[in-house]
Protein backbone atom coordinates (compact mmCIF):
# COMPACT_ATOMS: atom_id res chain seq x y z
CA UNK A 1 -17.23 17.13 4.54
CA UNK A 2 -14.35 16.04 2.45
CA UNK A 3 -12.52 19.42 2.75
CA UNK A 4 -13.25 19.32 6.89
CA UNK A 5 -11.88 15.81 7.13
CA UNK A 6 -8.50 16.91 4.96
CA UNK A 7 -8.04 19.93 7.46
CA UNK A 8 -8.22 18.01 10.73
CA UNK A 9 -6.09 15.55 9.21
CA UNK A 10 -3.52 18.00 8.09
CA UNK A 11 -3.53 19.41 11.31
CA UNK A 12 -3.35 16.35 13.06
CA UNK A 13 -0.33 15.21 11.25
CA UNK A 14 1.14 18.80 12.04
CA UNK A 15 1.17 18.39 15.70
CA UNK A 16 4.42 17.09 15.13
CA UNK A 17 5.68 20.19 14.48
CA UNK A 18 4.62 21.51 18.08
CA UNK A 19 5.03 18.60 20.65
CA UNK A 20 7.98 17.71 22.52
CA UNK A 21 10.50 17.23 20.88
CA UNK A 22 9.47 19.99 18.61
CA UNK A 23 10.73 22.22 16.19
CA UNK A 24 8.09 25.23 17.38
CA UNK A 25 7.17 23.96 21.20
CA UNK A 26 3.52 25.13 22.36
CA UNK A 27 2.37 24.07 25.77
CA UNK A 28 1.15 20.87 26.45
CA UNK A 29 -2.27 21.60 27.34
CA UNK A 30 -3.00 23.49 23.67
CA UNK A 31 -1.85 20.64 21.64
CA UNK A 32 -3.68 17.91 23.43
CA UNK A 33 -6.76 19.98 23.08
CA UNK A 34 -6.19 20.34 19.48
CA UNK A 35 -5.14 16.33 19.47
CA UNK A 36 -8.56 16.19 21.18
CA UNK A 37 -10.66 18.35 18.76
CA UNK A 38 -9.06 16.19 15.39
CA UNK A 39 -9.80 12.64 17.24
CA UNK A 40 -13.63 14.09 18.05
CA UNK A 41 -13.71 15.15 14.59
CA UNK A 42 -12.52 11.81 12.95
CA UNK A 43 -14.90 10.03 15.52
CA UNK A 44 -17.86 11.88 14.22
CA UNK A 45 -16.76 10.88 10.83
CA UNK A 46 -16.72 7.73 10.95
CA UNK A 47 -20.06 7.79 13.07
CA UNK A 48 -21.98 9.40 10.34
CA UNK A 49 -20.46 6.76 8.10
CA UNK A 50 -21.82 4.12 10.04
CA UNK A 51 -25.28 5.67 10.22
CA UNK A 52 -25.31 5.73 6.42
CA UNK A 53 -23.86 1.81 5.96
CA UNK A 54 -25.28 -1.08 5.84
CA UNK A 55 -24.19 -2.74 9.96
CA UNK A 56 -22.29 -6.07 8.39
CA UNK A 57 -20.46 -3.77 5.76
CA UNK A 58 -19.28 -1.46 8.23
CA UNK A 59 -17.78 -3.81 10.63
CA UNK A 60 -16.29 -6.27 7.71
CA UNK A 61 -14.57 -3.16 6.28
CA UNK A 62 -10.64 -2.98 7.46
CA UNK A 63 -10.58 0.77 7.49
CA UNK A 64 -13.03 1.57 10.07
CA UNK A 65 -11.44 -0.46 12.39
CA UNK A 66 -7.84 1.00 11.53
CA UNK A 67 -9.84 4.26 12.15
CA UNK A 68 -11.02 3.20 15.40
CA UNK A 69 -7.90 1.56 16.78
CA UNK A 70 -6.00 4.28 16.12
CA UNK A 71 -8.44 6.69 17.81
CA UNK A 72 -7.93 4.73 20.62
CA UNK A 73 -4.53 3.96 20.73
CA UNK A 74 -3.81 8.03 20.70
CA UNK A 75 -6.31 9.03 23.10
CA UNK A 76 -4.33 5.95 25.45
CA UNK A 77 -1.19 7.70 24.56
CA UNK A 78 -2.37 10.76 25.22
CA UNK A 79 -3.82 10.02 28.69
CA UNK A 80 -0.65 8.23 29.91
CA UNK A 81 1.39 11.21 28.58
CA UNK A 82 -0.31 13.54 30.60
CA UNK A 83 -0.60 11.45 33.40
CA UNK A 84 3.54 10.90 33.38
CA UNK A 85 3.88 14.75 33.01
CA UNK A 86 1.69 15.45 36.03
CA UNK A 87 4.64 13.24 38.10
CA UNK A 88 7.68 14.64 36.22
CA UNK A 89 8.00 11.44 34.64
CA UNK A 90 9.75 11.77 31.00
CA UNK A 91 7.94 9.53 28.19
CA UNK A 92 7.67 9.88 24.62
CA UNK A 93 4.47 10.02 22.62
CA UNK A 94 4.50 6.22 21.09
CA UNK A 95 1.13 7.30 19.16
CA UNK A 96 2.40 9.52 16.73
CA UNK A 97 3.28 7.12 14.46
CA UNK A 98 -0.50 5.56 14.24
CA UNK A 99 -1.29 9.41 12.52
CA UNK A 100 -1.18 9.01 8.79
CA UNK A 101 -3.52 6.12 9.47
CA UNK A 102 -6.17 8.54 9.81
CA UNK A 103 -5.45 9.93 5.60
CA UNK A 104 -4.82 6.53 4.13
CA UNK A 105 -7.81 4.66 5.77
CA UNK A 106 -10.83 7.83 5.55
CA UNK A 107 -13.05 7.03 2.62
CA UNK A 108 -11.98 9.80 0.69
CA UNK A 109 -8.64 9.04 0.34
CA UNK A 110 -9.03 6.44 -2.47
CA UNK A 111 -5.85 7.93 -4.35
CA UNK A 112 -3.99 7.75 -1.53
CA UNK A 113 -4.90 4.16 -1.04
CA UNK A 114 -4.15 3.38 -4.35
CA UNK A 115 -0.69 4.22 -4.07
CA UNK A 116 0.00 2.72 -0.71
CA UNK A 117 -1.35 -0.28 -2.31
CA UNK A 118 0.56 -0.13 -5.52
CA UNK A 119 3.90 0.32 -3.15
CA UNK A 120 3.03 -2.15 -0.66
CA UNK A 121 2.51 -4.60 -3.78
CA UNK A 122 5.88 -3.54 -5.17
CA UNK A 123 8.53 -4.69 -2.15
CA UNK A 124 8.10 -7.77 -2.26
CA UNK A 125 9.34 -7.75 -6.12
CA UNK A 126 12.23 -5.70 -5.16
CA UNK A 127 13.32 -7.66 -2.36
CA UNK A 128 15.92 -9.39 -4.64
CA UNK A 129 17.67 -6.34 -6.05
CA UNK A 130 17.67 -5.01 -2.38
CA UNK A 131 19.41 -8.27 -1.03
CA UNK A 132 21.85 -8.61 -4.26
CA UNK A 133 22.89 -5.00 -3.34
CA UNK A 134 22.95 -5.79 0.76
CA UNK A 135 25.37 -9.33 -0.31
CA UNK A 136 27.76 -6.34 -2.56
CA UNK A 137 27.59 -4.11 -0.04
CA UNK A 138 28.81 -6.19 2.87
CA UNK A 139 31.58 -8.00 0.54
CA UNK A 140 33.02 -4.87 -0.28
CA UNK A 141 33.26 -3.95 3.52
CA UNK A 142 34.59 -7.25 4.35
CA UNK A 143 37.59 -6.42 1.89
CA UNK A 144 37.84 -2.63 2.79
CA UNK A 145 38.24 -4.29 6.29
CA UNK A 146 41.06 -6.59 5.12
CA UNK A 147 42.79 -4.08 2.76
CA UNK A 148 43.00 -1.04 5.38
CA UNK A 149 42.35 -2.61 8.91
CA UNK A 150 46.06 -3.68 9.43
CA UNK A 151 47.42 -0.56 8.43
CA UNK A 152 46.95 1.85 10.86
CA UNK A 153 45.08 4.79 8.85
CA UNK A 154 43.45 7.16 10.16
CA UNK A 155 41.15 10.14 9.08
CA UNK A 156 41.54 14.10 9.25
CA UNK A 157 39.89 13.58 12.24
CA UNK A 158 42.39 11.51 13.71
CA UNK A 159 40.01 8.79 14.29
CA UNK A 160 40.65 5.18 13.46
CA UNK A 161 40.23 4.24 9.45
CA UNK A 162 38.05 1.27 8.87
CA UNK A 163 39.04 -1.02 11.45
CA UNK A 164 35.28 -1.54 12.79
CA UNK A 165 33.07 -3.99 10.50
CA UNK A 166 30.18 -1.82 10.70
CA UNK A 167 31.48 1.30 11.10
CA UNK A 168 32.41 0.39 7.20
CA UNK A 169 29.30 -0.95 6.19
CA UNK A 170 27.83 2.38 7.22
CA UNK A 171 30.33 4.52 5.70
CA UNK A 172 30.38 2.34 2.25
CA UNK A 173 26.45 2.62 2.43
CA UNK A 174 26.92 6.51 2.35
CA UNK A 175 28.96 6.67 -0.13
CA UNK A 176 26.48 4.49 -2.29
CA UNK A 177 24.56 8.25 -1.98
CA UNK A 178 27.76 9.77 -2.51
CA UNK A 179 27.53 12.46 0.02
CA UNK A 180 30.92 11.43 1.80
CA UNK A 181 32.57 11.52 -1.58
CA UNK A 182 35.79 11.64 -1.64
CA UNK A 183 36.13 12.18 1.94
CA UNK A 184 35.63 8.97 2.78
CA UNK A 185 38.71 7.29 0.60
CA UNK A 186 41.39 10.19 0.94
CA UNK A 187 43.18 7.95 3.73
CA UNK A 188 43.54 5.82 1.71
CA UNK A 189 44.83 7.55 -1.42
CA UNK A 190 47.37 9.40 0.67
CA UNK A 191 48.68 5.99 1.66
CA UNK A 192 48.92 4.77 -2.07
CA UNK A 193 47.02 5.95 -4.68
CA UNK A 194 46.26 2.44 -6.15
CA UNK A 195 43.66 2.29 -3.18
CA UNK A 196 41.38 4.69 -5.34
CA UNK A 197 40.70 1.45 -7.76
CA UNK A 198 38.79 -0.26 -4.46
CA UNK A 199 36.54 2.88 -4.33
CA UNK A 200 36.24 3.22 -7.64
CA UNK A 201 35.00 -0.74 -8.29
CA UNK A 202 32.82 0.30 -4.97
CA UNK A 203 31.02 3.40 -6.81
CA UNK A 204 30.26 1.85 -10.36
CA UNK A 205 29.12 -1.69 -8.92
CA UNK A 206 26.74 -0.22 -5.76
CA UNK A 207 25.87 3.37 -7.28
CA UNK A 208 25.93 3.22 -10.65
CA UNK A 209 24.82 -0.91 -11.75
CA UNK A 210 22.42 -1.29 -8.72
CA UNK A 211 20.97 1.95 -7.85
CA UNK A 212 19.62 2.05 -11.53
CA UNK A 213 18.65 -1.41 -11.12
CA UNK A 214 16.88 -0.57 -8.04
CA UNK A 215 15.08 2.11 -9.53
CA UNK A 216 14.23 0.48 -12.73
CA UNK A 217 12.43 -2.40 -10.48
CA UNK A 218 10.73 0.14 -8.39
CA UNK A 219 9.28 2.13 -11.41
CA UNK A 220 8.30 -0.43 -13.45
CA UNK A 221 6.67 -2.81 -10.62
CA UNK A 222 5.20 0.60 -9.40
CA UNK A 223 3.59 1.47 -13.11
CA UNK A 224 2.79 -2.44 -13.58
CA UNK A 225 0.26 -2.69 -10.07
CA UNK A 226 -1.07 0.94 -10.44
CA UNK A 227 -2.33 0.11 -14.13
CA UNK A 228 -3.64 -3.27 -13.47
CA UNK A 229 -5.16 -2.14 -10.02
CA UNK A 230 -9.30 -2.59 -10.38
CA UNK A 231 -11.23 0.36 -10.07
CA UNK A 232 -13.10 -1.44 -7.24
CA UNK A 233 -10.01 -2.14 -4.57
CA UNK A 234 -9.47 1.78 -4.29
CA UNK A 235 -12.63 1.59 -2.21
């Protein structure tokens, strides 16, 4: 039963793969009957489930109804989908995202649980470290704004250099990952070199300081709810 559930799950989940927009497009009709054949399955599930629980613990636990809302909501979705198609109409499928639903809320994903439950306990302890790091970012875009809007740059592209507020904040933000490294401040070193100090300040402050920070907070808040987590709320 377990191994049954996981497949139908898996394969629910890899509809994604095969819908429009899709990376290998099949025809409608075969991946709504397949969407069909996982909801059945999940529906039969959680029907056996109930036959074997107690009435009042059934309907008091959260995860059957997240089961059974989301059945609905994609069989919905999946009506008015076809329904648009039939006219020509162009819609998106609004239901996909109700899908890992199905392998957090099954009772056999207790692990899984668990670490949704550790994580969802963790943001709201790294909410500060998040906001310090938003407040750096958007100072530091505020003076790239200041120190480079006036002047006129532009890049190889021959596109305007950090003259739009958040056009910077984005760009900044990349280079937090580095992946726009050095592209990103070679306008500015070819206008003076002493520019480099900005970017510089920029990468050991943001990448360096608070992306350890960040991670630090993460890990340990992580460890700290998985290891205190009672062996009764992965049920």
């Amino acid at each position: 039963m377990r191994t049954a559930t996981y497949f139908f799950i898996f394969l629910n989940l890899s509809l994604a793969l095969f819908e429009e927009p899709a990376v290998y497009p099949l025809p409608f009709l075969a991946t709504s009957v397949l969407e069909v054949l996982c909801l059945l399955v999940f529906l039969g599930r959680l029907t056996h489930f109930a036959k074997v629980t107690l009435h009042n613990v059934f309907w008091k636990d959260t995860k059957n109804i997240c089961i059974m809302v989301a059945i609905l909501l994609s069989l919905t979705d999946l009506a008015i989908y076809g329904v648009l198609r039939l006219y020509d109409v162009r819609s998106i499928r609004w239901s996909r995202i109700v899908r890992p639903i199905f392998l957090i809320n099954f009772a056999e994903s207790r692990q899984i649980r668990r670490a949704f439950r550790s994580i969802r306990n963790t943001l709201p302890e790294i909410t500060y470290v998040f906001l310090l790091f938003m407040f750096s970012l958007l100072m530091f875009s505020l003076m790239a704004l200041k120190l480079f809007g006036e002047r006129n740059l532009q890049t190889a592209e021959g596109l305007p250099y950090f003259r739009n507020y958040l056009e910077i904040v984005f760009d900044l933000y990349v280079l937090v990952t580095t992946a726009n490294s050095p592209d990103v401040m070679m306008p500015a070193f070819d206008f003076s070199s002493w520019y480099t100090l900005f970017f510089i300040a920029f990468v050991i402050i943001n990448t360096y300081i608070f992306m350890s920070l960040f991670l630090a907070v993460v890990y340990n808040n992580y460890k700290k709810h998985l290891k205190v987590m009672p062996g009764g709320a992965c049920n």
